[in-house]
Protein backbone atom coordinates (compact mmCIF):
# COMPACT_ATOMS: atom_id res chain seq x y z
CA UNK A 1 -49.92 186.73 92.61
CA UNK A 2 -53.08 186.87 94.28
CA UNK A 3 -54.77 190.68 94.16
CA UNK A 4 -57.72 192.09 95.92
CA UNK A 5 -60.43 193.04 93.46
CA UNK A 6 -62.81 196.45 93.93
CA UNK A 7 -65.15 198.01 91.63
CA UNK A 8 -64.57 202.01 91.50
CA UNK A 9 -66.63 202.78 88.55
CA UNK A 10 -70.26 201.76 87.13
CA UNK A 11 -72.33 202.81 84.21
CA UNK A 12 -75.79 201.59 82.95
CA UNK A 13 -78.19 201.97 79.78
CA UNK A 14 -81.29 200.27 80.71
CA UNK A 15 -85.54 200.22 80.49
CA UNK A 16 -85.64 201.76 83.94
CA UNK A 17 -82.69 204.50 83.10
CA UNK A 18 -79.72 205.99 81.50
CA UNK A 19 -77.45 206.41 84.64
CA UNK A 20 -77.29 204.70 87.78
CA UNK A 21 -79.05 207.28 89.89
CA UNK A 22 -81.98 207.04 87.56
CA UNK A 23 -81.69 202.63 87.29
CA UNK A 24 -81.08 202.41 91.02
CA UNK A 25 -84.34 204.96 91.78
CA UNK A 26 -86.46 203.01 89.38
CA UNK A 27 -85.37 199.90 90.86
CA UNK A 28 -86.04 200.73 94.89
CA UNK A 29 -89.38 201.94 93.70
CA UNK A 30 -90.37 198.94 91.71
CA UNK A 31 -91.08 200.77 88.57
CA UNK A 32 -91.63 198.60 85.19
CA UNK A 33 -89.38 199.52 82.13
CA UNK A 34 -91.58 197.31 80.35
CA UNK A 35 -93.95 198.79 77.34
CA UNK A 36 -95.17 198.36 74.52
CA UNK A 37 -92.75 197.56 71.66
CA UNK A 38 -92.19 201.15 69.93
CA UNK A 39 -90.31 201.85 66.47
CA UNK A 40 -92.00 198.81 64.28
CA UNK A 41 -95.45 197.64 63.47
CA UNK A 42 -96.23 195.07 66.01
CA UNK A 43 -99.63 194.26 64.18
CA UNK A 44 -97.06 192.07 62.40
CA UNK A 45 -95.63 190.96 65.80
CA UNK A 46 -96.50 188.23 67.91
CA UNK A 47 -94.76 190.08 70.81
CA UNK A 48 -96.41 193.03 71.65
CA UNK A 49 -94.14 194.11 74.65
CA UNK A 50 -89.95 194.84 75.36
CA UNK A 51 -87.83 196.17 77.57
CA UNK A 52 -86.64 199.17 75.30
CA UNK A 53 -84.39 202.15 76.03
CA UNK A 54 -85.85 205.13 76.40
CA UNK A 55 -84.72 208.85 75.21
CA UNK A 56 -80.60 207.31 74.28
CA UNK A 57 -78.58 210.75 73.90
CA UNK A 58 -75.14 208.98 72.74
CA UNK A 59 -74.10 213.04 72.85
CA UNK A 60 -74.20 212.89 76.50
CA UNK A 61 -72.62 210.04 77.28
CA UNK A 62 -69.17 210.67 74.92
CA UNK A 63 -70.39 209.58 71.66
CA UNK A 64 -69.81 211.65 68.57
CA UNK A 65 -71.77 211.79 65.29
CA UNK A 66 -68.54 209.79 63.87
CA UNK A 67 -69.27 207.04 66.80
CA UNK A 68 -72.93 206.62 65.69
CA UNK A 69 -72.41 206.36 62.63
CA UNK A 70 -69.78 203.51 62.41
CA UNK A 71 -71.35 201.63 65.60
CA UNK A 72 -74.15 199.32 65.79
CA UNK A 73 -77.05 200.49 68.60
CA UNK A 74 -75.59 197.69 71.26
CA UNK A 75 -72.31 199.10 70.84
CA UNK A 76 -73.12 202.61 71.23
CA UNK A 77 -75.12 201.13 74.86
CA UNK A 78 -71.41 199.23 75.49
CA UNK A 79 -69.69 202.67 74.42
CA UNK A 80 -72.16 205.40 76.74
CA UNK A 81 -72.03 202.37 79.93
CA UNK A 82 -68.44 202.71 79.47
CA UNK A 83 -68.05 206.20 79.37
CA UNK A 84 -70.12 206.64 82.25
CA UNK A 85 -68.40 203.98 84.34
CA UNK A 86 -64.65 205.30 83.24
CA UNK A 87 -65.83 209.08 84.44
CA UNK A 88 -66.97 208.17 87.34
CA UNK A 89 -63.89 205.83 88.26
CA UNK A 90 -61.47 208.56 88.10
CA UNK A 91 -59.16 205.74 85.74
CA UNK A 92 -57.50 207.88 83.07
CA UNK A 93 -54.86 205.67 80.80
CA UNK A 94 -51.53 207.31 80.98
CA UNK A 95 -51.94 209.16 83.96
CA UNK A 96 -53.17 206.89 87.24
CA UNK A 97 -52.98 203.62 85.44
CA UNK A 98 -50.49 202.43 82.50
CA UNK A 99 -52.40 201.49 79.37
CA UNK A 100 -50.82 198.11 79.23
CA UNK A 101 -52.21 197.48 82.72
CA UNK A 102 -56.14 198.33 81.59
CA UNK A 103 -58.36 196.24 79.91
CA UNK A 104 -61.40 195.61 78.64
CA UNK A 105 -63.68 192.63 78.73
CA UNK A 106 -67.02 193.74 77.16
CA UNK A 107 -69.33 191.07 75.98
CA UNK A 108 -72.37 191.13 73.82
CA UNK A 109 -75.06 187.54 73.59
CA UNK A 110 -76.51 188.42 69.67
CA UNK A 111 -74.01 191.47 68.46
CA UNK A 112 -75.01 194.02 65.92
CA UNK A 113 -78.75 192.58 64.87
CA UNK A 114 -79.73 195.86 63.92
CA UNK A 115 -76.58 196.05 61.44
CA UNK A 116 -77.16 192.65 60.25
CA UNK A 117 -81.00 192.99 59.36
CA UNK A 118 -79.96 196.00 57.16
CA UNK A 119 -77.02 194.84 55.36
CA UNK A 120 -79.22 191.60 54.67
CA UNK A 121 -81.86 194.17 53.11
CA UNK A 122 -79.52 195.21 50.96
CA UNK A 123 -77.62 192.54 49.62
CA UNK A 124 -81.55 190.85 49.05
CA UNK A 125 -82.66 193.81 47.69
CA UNK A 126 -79.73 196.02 45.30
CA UNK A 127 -76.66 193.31 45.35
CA UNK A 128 -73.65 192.85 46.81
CA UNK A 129 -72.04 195.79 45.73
CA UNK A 130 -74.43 197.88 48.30
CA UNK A 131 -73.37 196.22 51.59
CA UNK A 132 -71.01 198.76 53.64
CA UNK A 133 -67.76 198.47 53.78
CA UNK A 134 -68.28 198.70 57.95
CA UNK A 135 -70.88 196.04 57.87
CA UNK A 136 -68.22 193.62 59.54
CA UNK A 137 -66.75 195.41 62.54
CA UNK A 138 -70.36 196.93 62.88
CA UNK A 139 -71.80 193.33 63.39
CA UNK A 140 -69.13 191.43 64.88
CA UNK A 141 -70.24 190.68 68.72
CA UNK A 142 -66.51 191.80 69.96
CA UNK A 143 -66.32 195.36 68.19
CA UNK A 144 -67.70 196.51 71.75
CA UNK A 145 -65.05 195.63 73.71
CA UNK A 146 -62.48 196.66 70.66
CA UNK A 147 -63.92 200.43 70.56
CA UNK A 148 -64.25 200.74 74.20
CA UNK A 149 -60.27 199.88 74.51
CA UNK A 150 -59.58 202.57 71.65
CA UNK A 151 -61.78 204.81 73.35
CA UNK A 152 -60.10 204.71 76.79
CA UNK A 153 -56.32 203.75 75.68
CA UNK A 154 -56.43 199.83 77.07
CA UNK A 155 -53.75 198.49 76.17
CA UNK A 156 -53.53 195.18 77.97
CA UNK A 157 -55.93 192.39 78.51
CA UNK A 158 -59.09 192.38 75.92
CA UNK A 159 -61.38 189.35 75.72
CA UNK A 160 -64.98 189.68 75.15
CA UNK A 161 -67.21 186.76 76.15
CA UNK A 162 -70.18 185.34 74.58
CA UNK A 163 -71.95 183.27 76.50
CA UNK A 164 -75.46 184.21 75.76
CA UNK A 165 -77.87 185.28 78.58
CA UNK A 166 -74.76 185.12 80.93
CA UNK A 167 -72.34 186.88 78.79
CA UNK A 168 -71.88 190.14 81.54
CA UNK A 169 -71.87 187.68 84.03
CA UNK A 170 -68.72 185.58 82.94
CA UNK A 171 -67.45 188.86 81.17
CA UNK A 172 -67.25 190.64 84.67
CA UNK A 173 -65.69 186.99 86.68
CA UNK A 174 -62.86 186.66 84.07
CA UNK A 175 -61.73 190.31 84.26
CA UNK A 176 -61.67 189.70 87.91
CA UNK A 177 -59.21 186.71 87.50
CA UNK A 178 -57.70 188.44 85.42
CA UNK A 179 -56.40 191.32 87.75
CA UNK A 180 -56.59 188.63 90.97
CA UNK A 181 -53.75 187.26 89.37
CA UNK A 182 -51.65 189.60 87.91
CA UNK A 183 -52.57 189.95 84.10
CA UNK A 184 -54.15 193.35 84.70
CA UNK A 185 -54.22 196.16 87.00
CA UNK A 186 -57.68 197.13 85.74
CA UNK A 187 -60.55 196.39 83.22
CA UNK A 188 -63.63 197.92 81.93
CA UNK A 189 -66.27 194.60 82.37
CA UNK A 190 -69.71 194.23 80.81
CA UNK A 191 -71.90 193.13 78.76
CA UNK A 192 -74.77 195.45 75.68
CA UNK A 193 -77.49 194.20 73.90
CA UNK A 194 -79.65 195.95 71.37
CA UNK A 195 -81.71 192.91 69.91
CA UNK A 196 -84.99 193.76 70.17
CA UNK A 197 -86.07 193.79 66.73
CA UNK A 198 -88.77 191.77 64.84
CA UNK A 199 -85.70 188.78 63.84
CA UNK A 200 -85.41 188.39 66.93
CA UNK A 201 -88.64 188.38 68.21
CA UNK A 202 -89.34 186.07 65.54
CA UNK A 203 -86.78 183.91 67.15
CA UNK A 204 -87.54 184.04 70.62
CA UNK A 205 -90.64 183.36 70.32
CA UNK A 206 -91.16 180.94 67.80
CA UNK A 207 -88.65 178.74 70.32
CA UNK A 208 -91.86 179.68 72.73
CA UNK A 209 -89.10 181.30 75.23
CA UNK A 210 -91.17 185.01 75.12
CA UNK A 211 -94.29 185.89 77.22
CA UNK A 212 -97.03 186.37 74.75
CA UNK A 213 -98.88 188.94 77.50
CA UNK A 214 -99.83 192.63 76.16
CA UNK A 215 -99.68 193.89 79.24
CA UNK A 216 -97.13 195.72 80.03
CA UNK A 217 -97.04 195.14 83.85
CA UNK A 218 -98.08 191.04 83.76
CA UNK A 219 -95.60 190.22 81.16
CA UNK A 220 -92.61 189.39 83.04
CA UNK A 221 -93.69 187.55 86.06
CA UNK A 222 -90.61 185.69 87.49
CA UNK A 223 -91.51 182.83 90.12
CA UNK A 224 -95.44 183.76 89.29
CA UNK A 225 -97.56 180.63 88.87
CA UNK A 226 -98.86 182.53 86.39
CA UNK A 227 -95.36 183.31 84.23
CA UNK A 228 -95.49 182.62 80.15
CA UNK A 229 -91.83 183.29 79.66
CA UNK A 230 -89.44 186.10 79.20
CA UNK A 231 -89.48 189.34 78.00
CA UNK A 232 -86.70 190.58 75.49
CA UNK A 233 -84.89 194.01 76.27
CA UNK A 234 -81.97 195.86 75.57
CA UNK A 235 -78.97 198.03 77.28
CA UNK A 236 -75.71 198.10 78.33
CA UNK A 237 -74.17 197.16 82.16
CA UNK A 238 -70.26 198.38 82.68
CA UNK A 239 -68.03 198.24 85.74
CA UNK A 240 -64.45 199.55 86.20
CA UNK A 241 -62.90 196.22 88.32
CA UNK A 242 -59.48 197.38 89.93
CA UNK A 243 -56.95 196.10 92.26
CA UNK A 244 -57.43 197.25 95.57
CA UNK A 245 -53.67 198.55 95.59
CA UNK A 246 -54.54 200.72 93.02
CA UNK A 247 -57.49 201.62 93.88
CA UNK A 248 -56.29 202.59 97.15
CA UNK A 249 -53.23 204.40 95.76
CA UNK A 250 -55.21 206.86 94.14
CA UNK A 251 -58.19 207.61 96.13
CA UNK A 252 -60.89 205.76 94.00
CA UNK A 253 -64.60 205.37 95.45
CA UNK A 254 -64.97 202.02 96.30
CA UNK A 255 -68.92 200.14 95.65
CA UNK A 256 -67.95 196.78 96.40
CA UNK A 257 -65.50 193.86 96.58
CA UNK A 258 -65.38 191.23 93.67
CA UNK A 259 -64.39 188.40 96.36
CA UNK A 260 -65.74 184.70 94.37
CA UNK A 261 -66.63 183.37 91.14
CA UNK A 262 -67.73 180.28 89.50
CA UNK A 263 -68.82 178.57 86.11
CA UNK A 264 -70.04 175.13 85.15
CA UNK A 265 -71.95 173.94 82.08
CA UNK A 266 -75.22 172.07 82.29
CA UNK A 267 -74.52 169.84 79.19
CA UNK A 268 -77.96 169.12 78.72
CA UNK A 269 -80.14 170.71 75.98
CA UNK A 270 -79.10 173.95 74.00
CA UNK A 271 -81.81 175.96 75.42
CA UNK A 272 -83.47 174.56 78.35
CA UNK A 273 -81.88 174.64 82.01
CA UNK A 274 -81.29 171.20 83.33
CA UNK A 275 -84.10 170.33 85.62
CA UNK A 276 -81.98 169.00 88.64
CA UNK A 277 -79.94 172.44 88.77
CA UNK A 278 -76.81 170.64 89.40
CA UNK A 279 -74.90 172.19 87.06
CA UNK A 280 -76.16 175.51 88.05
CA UNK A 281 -75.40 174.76 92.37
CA UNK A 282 -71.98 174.28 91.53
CA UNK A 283 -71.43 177.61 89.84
CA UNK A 284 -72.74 179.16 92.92
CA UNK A 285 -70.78 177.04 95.18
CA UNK A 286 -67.48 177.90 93.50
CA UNK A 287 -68.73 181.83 94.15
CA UNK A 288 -69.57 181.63 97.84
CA UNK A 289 -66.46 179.19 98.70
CA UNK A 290 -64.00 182.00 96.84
CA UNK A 291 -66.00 184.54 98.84
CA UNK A 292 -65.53 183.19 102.27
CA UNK A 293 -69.46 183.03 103.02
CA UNK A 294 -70.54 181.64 106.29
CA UNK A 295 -74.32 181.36 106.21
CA UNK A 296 -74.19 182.34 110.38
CA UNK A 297 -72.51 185.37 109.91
CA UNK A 298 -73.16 186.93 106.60
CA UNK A 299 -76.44 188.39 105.30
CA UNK A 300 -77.22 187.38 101.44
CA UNK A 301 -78.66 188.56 98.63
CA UNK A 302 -79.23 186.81 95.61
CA UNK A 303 -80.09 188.45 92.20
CA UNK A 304 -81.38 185.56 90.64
CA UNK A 305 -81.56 184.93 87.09
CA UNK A 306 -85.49 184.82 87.10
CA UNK A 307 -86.31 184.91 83.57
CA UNK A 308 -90.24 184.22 84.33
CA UNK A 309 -89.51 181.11 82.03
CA UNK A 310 -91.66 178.09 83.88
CA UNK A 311 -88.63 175.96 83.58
CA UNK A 312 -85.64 178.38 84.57
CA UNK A 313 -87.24 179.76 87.59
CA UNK A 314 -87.99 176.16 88.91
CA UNK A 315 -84.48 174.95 88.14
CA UNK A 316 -82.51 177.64 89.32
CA UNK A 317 -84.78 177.72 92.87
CA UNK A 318 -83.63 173.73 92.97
CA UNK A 319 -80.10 174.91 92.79
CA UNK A 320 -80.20 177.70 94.75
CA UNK A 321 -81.34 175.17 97.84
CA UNK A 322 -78.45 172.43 96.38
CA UNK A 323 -75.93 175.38 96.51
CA UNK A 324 -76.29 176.16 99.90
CA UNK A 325 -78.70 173.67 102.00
CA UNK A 326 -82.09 174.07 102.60
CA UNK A 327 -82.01 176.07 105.50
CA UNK A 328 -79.02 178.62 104.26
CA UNK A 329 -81.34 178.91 101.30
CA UNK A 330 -84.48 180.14 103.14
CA UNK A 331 -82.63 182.73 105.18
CA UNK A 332 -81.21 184.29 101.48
CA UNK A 333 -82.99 187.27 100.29
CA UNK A 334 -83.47 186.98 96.64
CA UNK A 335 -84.82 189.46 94.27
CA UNK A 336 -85.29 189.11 90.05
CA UNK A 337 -84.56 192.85 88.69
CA UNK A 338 -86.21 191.58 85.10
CA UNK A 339 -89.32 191.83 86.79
CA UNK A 340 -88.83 195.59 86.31
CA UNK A 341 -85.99 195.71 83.11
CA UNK A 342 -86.60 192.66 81.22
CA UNK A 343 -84.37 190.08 79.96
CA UNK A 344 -81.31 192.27 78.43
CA UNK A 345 -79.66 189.11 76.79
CA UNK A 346 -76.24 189.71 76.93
CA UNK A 347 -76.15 192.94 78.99
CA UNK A 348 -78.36 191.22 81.96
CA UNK A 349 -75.46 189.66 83.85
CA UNK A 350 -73.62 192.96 84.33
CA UNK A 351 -76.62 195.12 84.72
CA UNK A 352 -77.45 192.80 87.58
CA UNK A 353 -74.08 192.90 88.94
CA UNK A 354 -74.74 196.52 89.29
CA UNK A 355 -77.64 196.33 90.90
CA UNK A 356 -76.44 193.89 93.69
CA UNK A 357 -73.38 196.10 94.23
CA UNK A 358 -75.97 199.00 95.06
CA UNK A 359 -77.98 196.36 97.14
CA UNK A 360 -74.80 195.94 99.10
CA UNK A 361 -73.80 199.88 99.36
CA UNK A 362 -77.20 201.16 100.38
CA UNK A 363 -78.71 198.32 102.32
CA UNK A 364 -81.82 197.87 99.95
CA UNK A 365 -83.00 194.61 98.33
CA UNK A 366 -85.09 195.73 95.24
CA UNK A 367 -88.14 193.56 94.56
CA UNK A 368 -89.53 191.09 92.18
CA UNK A 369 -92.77 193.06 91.33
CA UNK A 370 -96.07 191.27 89.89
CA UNK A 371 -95.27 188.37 92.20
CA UNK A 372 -98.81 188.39 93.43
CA UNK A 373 -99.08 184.57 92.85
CA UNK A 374 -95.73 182.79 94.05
CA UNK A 375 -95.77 179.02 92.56
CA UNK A 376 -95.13 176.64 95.07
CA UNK A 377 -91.99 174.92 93.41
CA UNK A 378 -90.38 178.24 94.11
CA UNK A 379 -90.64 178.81 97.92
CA UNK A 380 -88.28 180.89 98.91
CA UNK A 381 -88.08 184.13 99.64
CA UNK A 382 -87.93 186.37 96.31
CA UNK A 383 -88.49 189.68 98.40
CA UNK A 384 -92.37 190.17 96.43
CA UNK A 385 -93.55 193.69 95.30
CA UNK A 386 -91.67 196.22 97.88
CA UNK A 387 -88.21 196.62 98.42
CA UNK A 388 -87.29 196.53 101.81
CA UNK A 389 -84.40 197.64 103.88
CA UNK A 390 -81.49 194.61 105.18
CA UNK A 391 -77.68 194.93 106.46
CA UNK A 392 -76.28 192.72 103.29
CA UNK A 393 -72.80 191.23 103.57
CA UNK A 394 -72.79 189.47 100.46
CA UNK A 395 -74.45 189.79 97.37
CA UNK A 396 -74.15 187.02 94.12
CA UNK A 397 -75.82 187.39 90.60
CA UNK A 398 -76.52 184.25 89.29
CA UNK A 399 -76.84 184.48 85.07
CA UNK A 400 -78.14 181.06 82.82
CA UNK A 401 -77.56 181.41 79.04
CA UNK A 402 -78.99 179.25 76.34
CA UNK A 403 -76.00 176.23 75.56
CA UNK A 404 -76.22 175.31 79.15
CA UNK A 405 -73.68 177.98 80.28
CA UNK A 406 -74.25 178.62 84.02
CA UNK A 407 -72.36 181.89 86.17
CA UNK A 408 -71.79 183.61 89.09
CA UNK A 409 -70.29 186.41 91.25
CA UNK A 410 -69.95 186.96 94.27
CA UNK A 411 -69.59 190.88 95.92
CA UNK A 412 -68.89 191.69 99.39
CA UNK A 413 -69.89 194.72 100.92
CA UNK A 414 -67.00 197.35 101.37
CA UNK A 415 -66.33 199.02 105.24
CA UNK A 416 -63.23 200.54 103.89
């Protein structure tokens, strides 16, 4: 069996906004999510900046008291993304779709780091016999994907990924294998993150991966000269992925079609992109040859990964030109949306997915703000400071995660 794939729902929990009126909005107009880090004392911190959430109501977004209490803050993102995405599919389990034929595929990079820190406190601090009873399926990186199927009756197919930085990336191609070839007729696909805490800050930037800049709006610089790294945020990205057939048998809105995906491994260093982008071309290859992309017809757009790391941006500009020739790669319009969000780990690749399936709907490229200084190993054309207006055809996300993990989708953009 071989299945058209749509996507007839979407939800987001992001620096730039809490729905996807609000994240697309913020996005067209180039507005920075970044800020100062709020909630500890960053005197203490040598990261003064973060993409954080801003004013979370899990009350408006389906979550009970009972829901915040038991969950972790990245799966209460994963839990209001979903809730949002499932309302506005129209997908109720039971009544337009069997439960064994939805799934969910919900991925998280870190997992509860919030519920870890404190559970650590306590055992360090009052014993053993103080640690919660829900510490476990609070922490565990898959409980997402678990209390979204609860949630929403899915039955059938549920496989959370962890890939790191492109865990919403591979989260969202695998669900759409999955239903391209039978094993589902629909799945809730994502990825949440809520690891911006001083652990993890600690982490990040003792690696040297994190920008050390204060300020706010010259933090995350993404094919700058001037870039220092990446900035660490937090949200959620979810998308309802459905066969056409039912999709079309019901009457669902339709954003975009999930038409090509591909993964390869760099097998080169556990945190550092390998320099050739070999790896990295192929993943985009696989995409665009699933999709059917002829570089004389179709308009692209490329949401790169653009970290603002010196040696990702390079490296993924290398393979960008491997993946589709030099000349194919000039003509693609390519944009970095963690100029204005962040890096949101786990959540990134889905967020981003989001935002090219809006690129392709409304005929907008958003824009890689602060790139006032372009460096010169990255010469293409990364759509600098104002979004502009262009008839895309096909849109991929490209998403790198530490361990050499490389992924992308490809979208096309539905006439239906």
């Amino acid at each position: 069996m071989d299945r058209r794939v749509v996507i007839t729902g979407m939800g987001v929990i992001s620096p730039v906004g809490n729905n996807i009126n609000d994240f697309w909005n913020s996005l067209v107009e180039g507005k920075c999510g970044i800020d100062t880090i709020k909630g500890y004392d960053i005197d203490s911190l040598p990261i003064k900046v973060a993409g954080q959430v801003k004013d979370f109501d899990p009350s408006a977004n389906g979550l009970d008291t009972a829901n915040v209490r038991r969950s972790d803050l990245y799966c209460q993102y994963a839990m209001a993304a979903a809730y949002q995405a499932m309302m506005d599919s129209g997908l109720v389990s039971g009544e337009n779709i069997e439960p064994e034929r939805l799934g969910s595929y919900i991925g998280s990079g870190i997992g509860g780091m919030q519920t870890f820190v404190t559970e650590t406190e306590k055992l360090l601090k009052e014993g053993v016999g103080r640690i919660s009873p829900l510490f476990v399926p609070m922490m565990i990186s898959n409980i997402a994907a678990g209390n979204v199927a609860i949630k929403f009756n899915a039955q059938g197919v549920c496989l959370p990924v962890v890939t790191a930085c492109a865990t919403g990336t591979h989260a969202t191609g695998e669900a759409y294998r999955a239903i391209r070839y039978g094993y589902a007729d629909a799945i809730i696909a994502g990825g949440a993150e809520a690891a911006v805490h001083p652990l993890a800050i600690g982490g990040f930037a003792n690696s040297r991966a994190l920008s050390r800049e204060e300020d706010p709006l010259k933090a995350s610089l993404p094919f700058n000269i001037n870039r220092k790294g990446f900035v660490i945020a937090e949200g959620a990205g979810i998308m309802v992925l459905e066969s056409l057939d039912n999709a079309l048998k019901r009457g669902a809105h339709i954003y975009a079609e999930v038409v090509g995906y591909g993964n390869s491994c760099d097998a080169h260093h556990y945190t550092a992109p390998r320099p050739d982008g070999i790896p990295a071309s192929r993943a985009i290859k696989q995409s665009l040859a699933e999709a059917g992309f002829d570089a004389e017809k179709d308009v692209l757009y490329i949401n790169a990964h653009g970290t603002g790391t010196p040696l990702n941006d390079a490296s993924e500009t290398t393979a960008i030109k491997l993946a589709l020739g030099e000349e194919a790669a000039r003509k693609a319009i390519i944009s970095s949306t963690k100029s204005m969000t962040g890096h949101m780990l786990g959540a990134t690749g889905a967020v981003e997915l989001i935002a090219s399936a809006l690129t392709l709907k409304n005929g907008i490229v958003t824009p890689t703000i602060g790139l006032d200084a372009p460096d010169p190993a990255c010469d293409l054309d990364y759509t600098p400071n104002v979004a502009r207006k262009a008839d895309v055809t096909v849109a991929i996300s490209n998403s790198l995660g530490f361990g050499g993990h490389n992924s992308c989708v490809a979208l096309r953009k539905w006439n239906g």
